[in-house]
N, C-alpha and C. Protein backbone atom coordinates (compact mmCIF):
# COMPACT_ATOMS: atom_id res chain seq x y z
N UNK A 1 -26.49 -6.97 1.24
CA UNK A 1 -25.49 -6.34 2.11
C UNK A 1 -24.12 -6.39 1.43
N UNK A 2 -23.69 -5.40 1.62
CA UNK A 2 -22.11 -5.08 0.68
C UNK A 2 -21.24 -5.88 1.76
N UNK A 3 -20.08 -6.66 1.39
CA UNK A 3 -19.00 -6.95 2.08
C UNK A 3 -18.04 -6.60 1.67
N UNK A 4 -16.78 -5.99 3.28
CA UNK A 4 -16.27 -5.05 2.75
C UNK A 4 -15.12 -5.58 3.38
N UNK A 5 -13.73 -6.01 3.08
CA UNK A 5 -12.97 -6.56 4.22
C UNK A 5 -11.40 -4.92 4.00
N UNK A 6 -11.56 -5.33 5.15
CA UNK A 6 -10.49 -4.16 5.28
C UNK A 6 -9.13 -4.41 5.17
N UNK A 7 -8.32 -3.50 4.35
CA UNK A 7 -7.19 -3.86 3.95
C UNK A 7 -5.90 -2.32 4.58
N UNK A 8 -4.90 -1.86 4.48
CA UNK A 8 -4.67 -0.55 4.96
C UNK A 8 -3.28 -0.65 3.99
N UNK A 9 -3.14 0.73 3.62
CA UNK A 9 -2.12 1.62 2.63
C UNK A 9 -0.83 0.75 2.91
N UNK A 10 0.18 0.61 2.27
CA UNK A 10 1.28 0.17 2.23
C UNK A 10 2.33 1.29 2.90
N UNK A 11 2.02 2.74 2.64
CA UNK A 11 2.78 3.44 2.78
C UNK A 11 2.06 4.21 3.85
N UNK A 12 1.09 4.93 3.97
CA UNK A 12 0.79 5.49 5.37
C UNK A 12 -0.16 4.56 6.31
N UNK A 13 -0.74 3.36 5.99
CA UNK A 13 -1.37 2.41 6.98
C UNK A 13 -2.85 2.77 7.31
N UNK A 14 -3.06 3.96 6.48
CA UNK A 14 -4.63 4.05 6.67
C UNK A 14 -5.78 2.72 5.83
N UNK A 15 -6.74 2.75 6.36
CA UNK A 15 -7.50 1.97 6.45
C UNK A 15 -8.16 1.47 4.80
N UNK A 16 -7.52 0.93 3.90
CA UNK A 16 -8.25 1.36 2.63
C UNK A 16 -9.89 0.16 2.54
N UNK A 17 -10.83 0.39 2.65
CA UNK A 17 -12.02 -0.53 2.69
C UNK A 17 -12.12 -0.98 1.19
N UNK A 18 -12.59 -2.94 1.23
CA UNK A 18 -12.33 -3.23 -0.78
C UNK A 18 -14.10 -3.31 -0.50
N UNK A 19 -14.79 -3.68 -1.69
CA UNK A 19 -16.03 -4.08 -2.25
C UNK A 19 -16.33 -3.55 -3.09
N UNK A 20 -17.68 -3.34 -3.42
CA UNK A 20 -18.33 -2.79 -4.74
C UNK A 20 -17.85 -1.62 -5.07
N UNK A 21 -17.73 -0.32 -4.02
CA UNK A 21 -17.14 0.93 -4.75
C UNK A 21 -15.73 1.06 -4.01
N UNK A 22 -14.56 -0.12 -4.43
CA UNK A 22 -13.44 0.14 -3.62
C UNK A 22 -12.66 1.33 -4.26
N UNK A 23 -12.19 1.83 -3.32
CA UNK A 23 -11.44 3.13 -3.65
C UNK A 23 -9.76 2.89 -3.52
N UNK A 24 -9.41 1.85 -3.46
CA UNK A 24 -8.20 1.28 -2.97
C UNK A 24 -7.50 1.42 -4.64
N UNK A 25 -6.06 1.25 -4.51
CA UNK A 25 -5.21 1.07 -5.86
C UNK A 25 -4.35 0.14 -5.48
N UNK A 26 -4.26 -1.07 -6.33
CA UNK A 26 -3.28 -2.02 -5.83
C UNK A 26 -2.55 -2.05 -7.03
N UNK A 27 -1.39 -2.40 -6.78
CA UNK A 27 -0.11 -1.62 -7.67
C UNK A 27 1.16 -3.26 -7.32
N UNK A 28 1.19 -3.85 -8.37
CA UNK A 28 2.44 -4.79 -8.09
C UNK A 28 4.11 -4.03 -8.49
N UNK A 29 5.03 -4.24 -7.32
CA UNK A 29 5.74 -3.89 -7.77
C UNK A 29 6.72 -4.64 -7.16
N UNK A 30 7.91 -4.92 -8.21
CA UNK A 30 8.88 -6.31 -7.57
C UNK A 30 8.63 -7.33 -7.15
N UNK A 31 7.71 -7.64 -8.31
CA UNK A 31 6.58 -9.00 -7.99
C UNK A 31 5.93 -9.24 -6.62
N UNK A 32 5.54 -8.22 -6.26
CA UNK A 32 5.65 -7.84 -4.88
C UNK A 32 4.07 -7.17 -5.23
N UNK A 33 2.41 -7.44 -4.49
CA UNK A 33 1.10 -7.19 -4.62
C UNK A 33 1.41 -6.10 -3.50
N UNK A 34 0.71 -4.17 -3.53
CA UNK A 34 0.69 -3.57 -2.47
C UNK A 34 -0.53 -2.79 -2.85
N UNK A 35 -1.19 -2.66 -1.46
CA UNK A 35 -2.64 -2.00 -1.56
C UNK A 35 -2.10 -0.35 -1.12
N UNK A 36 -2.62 0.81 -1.79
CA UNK A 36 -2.73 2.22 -1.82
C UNK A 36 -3.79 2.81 -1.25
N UNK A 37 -3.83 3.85 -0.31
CA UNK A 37 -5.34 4.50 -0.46
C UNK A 37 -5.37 5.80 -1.46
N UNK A 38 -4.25 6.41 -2.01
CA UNK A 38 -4.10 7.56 -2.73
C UNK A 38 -3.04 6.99 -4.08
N UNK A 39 -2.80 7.87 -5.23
CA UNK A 39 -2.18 7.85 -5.69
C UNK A 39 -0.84 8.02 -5.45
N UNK A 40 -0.78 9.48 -4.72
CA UNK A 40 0.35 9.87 -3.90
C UNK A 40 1.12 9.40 -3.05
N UNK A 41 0.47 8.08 -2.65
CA UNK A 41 1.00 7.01 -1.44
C UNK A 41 1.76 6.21 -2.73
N UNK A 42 1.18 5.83 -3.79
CA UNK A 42 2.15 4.70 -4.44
C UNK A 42 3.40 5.87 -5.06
N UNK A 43 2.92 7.23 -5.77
CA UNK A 43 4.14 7.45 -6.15
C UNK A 43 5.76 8.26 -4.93
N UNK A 44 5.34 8.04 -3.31
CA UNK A 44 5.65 8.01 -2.60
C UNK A 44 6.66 6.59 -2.18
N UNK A 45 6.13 5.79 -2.34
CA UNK A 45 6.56 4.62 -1.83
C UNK A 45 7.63 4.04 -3.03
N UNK A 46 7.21 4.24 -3.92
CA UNK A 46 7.68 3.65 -4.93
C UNK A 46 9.31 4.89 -5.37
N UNK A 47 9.50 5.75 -4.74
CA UNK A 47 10.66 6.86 -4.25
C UNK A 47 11.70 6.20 -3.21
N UNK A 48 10.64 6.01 -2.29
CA UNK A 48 11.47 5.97 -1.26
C UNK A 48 11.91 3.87 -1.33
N UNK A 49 11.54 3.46 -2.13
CA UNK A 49 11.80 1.90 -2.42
C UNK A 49 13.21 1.85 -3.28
N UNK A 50 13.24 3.14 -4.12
CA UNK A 50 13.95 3.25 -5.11
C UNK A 50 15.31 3.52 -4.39
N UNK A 51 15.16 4.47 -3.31
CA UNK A 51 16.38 4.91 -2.94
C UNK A 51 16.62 4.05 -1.84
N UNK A 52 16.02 3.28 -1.13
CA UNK A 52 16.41 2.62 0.32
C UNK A 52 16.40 1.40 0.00
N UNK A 53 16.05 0.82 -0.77
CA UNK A 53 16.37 -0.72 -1.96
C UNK A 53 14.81 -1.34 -0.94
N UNK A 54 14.15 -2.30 -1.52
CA UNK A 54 13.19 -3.27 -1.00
C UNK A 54 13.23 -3.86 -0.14
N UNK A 55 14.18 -4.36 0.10
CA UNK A 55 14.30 -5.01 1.61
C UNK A 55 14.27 -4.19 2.80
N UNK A 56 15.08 -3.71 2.70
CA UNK A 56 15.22 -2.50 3.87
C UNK A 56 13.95 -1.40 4.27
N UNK A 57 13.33 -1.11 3.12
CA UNK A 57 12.29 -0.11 2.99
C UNK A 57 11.08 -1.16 3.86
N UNK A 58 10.66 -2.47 3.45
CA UNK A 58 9.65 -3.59 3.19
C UNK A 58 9.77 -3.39 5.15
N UNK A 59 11.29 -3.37 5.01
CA UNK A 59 10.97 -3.83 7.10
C UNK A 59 10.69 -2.56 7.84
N UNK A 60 11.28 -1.69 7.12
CA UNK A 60 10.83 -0.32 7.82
C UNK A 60 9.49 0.24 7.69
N UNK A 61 8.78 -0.10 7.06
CA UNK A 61 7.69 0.50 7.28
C UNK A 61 7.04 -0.27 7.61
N UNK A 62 6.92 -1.92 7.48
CA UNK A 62 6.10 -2.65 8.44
C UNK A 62 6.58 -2.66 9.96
N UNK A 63 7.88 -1.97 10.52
CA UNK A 63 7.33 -2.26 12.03
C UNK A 63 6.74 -0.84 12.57
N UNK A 64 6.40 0.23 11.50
CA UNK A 64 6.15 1.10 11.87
C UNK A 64 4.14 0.88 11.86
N UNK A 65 3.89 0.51 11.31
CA UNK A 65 2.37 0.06 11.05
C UNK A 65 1.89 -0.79 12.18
């Protein structure tokens, strides 16, 4: 039996599932570990981090999730 623990996008909060065929992209950035479900989500996030600085970005999208 595959185990699969569920993890969700950094940037849109969809559901990314890890195990044997994980489809997830985890991407460190600002010594900072973040799970992806698309490419387009990290080069998204990693825009809008740039312009709204890390802190600020980090709280805004976690109380939106």
């Amino acid at each position: 039996m595959l185990r699969k623990d569920k993890r969700s996008c950094a940037l849109c909060g969809k559901t990314v599932a890890s195990g044997e065929h994980d489809n997830g992209i985890v991407e460190i950035i600002d010594d900072e570990t973040f799970t992806f479900d698309r490419a387009d989500c990290v080069l998204m996030f990693r825009k809008f981090r740039s312009v709204y600085g890390p802190s600020l970005f980090n709280t805004t999208i976690m109380s939106l999730q």
